[in-house]
N, C-alpha and C. Protein backbone atom coordinates (compact mmCIF):
# COMPACT_ATOMS: atom_id res chain seq x y z
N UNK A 1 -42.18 -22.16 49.48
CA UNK A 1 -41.75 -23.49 49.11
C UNK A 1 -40.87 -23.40 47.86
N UNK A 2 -39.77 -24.45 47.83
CA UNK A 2 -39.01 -23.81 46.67
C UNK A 2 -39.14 -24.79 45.25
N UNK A 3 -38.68 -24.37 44.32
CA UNK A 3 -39.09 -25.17 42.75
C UNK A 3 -38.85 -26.02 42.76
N UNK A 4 -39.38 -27.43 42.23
CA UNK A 4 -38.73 -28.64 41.69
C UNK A 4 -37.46 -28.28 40.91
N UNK A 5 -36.77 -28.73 40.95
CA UNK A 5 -35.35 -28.79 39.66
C UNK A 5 -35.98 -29.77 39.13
N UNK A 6 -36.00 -29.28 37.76
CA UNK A 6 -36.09 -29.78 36.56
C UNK A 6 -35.28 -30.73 36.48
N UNK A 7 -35.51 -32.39 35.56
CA UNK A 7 -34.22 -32.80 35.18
C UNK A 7 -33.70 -32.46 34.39
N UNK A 8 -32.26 -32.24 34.65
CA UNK A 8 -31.30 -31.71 33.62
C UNK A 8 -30.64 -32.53 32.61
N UNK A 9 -31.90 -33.49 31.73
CA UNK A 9 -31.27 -33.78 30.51
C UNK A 9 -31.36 -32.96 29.52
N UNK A 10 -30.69 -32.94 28.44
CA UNK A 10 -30.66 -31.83 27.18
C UNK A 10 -31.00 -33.21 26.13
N UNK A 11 -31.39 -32.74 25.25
CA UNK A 11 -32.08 -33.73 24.02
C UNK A 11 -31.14 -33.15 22.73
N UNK A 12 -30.72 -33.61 22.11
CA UNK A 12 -29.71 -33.06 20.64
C UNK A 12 -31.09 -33.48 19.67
N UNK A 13 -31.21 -33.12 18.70
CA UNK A 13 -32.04 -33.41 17.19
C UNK A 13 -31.44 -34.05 16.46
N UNK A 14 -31.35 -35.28 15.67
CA UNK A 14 -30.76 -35.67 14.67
C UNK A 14 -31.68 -36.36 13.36
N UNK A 15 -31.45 -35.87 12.03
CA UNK A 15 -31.83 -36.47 10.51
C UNK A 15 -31.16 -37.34 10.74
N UNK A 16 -31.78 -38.59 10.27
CA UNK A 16 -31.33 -39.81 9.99
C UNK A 16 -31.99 -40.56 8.42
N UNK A 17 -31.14 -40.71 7.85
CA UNK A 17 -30.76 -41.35 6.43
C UNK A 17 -31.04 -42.69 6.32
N UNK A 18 -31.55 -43.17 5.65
CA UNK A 18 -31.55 -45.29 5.88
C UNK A 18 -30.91 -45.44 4.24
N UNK A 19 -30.32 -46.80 4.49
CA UNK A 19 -30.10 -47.22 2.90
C UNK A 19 -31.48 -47.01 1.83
N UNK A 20 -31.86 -47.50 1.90
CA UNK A 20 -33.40 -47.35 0.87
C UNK A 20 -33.67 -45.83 0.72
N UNK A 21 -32.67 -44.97 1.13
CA UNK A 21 -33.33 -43.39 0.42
C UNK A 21 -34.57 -42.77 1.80
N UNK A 22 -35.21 -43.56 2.83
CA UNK A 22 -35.72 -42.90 3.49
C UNK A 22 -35.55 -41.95 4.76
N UNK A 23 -36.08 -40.74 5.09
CA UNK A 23 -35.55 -39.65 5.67
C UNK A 23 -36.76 -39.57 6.78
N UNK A 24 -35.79 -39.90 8.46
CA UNK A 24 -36.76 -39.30 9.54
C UNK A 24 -36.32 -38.30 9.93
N UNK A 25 -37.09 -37.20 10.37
CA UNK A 25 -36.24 -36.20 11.40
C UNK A 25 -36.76 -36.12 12.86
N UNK A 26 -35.81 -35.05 13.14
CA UNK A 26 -35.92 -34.67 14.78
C UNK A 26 -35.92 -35.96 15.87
N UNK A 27 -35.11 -36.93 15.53
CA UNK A 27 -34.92 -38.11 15.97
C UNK A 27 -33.83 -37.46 17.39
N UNK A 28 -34.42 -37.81 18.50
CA UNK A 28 -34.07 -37.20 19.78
C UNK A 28 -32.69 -38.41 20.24
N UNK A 29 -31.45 -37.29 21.31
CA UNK A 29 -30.51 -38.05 21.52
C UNK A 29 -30.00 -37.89 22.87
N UNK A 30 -29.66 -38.66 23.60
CA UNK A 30 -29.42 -37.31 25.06
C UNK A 30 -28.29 -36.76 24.86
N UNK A 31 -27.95 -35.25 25.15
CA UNK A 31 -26.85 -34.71 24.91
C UNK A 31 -26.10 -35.29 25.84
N UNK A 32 -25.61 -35.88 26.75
CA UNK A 32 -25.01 -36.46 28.08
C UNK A 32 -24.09 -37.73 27.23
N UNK A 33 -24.26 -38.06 26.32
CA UNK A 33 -24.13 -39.78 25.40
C UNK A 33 -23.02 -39.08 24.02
N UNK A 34 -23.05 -37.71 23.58
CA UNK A 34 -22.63 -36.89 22.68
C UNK A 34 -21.26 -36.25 23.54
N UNK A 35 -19.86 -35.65 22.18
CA UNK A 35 -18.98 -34.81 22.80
C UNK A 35 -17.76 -35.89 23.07
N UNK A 36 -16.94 -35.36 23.13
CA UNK A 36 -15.68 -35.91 23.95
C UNK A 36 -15.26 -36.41 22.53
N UNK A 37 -14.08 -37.36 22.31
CA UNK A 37 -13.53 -37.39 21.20
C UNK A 37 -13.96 -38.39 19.56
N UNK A 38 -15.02 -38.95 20.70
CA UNK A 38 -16.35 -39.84 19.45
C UNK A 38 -17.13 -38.82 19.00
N UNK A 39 -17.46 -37.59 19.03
CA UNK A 39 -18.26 -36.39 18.65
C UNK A 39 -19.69 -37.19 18.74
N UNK A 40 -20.40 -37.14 17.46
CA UNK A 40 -21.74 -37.72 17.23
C UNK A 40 -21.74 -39.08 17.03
N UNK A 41 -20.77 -39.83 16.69
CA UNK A 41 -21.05 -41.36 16.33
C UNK A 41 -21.76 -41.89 17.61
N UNK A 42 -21.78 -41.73 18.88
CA UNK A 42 -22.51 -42.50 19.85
C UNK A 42 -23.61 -42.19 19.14
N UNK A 43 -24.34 -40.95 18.45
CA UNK A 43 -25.99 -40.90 17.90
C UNK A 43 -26.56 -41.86 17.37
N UNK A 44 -25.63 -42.68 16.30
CA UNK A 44 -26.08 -43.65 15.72
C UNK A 44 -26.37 -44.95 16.23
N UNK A 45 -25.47 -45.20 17.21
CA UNK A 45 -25.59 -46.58 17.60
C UNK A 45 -26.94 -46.18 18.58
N UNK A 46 -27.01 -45.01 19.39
CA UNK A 46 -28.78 -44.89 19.95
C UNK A 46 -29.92 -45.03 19.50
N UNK A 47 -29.44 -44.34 17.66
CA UNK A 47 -30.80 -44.37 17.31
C UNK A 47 -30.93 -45.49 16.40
N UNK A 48 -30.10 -46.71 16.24
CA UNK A 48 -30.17 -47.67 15.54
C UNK A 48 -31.12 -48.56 17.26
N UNK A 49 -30.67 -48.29 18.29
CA UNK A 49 -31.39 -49.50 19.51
C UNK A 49 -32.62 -48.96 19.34
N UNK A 50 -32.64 -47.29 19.36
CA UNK A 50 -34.36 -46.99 19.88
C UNK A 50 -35.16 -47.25 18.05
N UNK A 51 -34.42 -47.88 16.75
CA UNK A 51 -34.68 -48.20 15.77
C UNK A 51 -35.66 -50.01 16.30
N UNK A 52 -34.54 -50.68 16.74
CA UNK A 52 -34.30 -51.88 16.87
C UNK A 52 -35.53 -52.14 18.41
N UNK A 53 -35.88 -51.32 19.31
CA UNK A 53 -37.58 -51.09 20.11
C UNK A 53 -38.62 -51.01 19.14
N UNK A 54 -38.38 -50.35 17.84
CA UNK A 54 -39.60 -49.53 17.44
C UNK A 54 -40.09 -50.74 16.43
N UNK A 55 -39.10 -51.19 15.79
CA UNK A 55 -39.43 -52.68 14.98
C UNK A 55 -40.04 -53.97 15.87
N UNK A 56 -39.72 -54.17 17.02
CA UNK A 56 -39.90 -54.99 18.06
C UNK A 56 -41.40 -54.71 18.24
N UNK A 57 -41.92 -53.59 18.65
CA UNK A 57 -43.36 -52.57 19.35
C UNK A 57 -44.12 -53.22 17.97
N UNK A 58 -43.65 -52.84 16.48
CA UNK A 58 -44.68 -52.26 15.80
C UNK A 58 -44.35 -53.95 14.64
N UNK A 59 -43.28 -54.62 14.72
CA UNK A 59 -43.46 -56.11 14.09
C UNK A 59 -42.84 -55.58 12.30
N UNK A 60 -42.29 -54.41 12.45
CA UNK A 60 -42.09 -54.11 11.19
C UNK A 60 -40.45 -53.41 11.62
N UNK A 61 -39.26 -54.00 11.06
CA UNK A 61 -37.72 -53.81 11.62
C UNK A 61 -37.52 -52.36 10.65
N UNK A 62 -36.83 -51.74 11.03
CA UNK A 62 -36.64 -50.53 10.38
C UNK A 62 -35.09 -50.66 9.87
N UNK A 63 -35.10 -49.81 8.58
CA UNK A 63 -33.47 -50.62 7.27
C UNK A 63 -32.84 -50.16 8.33
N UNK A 64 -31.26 -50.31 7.37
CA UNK A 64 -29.88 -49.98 7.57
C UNK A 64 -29.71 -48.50 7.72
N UNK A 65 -29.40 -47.42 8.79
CA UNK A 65 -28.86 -46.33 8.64
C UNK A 65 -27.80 -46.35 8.04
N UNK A 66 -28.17 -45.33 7.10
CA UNK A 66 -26.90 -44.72 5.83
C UNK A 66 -25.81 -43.81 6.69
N UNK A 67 -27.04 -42.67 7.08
CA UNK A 67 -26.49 -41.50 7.70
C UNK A 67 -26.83 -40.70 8.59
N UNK A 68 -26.01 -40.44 9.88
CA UNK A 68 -26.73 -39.32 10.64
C UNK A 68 -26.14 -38.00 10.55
N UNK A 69 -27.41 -36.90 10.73
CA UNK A 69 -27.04 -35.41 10.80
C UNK A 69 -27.23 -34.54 11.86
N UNK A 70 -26.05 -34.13 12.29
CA UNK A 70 -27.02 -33.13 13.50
C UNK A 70 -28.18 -32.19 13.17
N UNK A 71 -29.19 -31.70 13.69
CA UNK A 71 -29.75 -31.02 13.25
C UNK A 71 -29.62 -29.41 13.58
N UNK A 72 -29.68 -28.43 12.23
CA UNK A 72 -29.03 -27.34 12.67
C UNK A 72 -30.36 -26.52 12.77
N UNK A 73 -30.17 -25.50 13.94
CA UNK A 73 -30.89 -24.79 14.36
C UNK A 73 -31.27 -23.43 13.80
């Protein structure tokens, strides 16, 4: 019998910066959303929505991103 194929999403890592000085990491991105001539800026606007779920879930909105970083390996 032969293997499931895996799905073939890839996940990128990104540090993310907020105005107020606070630092999350390993904030996950799909690599599929990354590349082409926007490089990383699509990262931010992802992890500002899956920001904008997590305030919604937990009743507490999460600040302004300052900055995103790829994360280096």
């Amino acid at each position: 019998m032969a293997m499931k194929r895996r799905n073939e999403s890839t996940f990128v890592l990104f540090d993310v910066t907020y105005v107020d000085g606070t630092v999350t990491s390993n904030r996950k991105v799909l690599g599929s959303m990354l590349g082409g001539l926007d490089g990383d800026e699509p990262a931010k606007a992802a992890i500002e929505a899956q920001d904008r779920e997590i305030g919604l879930a937990s009743g507490r909105p999460r600040g302004v991103i300052k900055s995103v970083a790829r994360k280096r390996v």
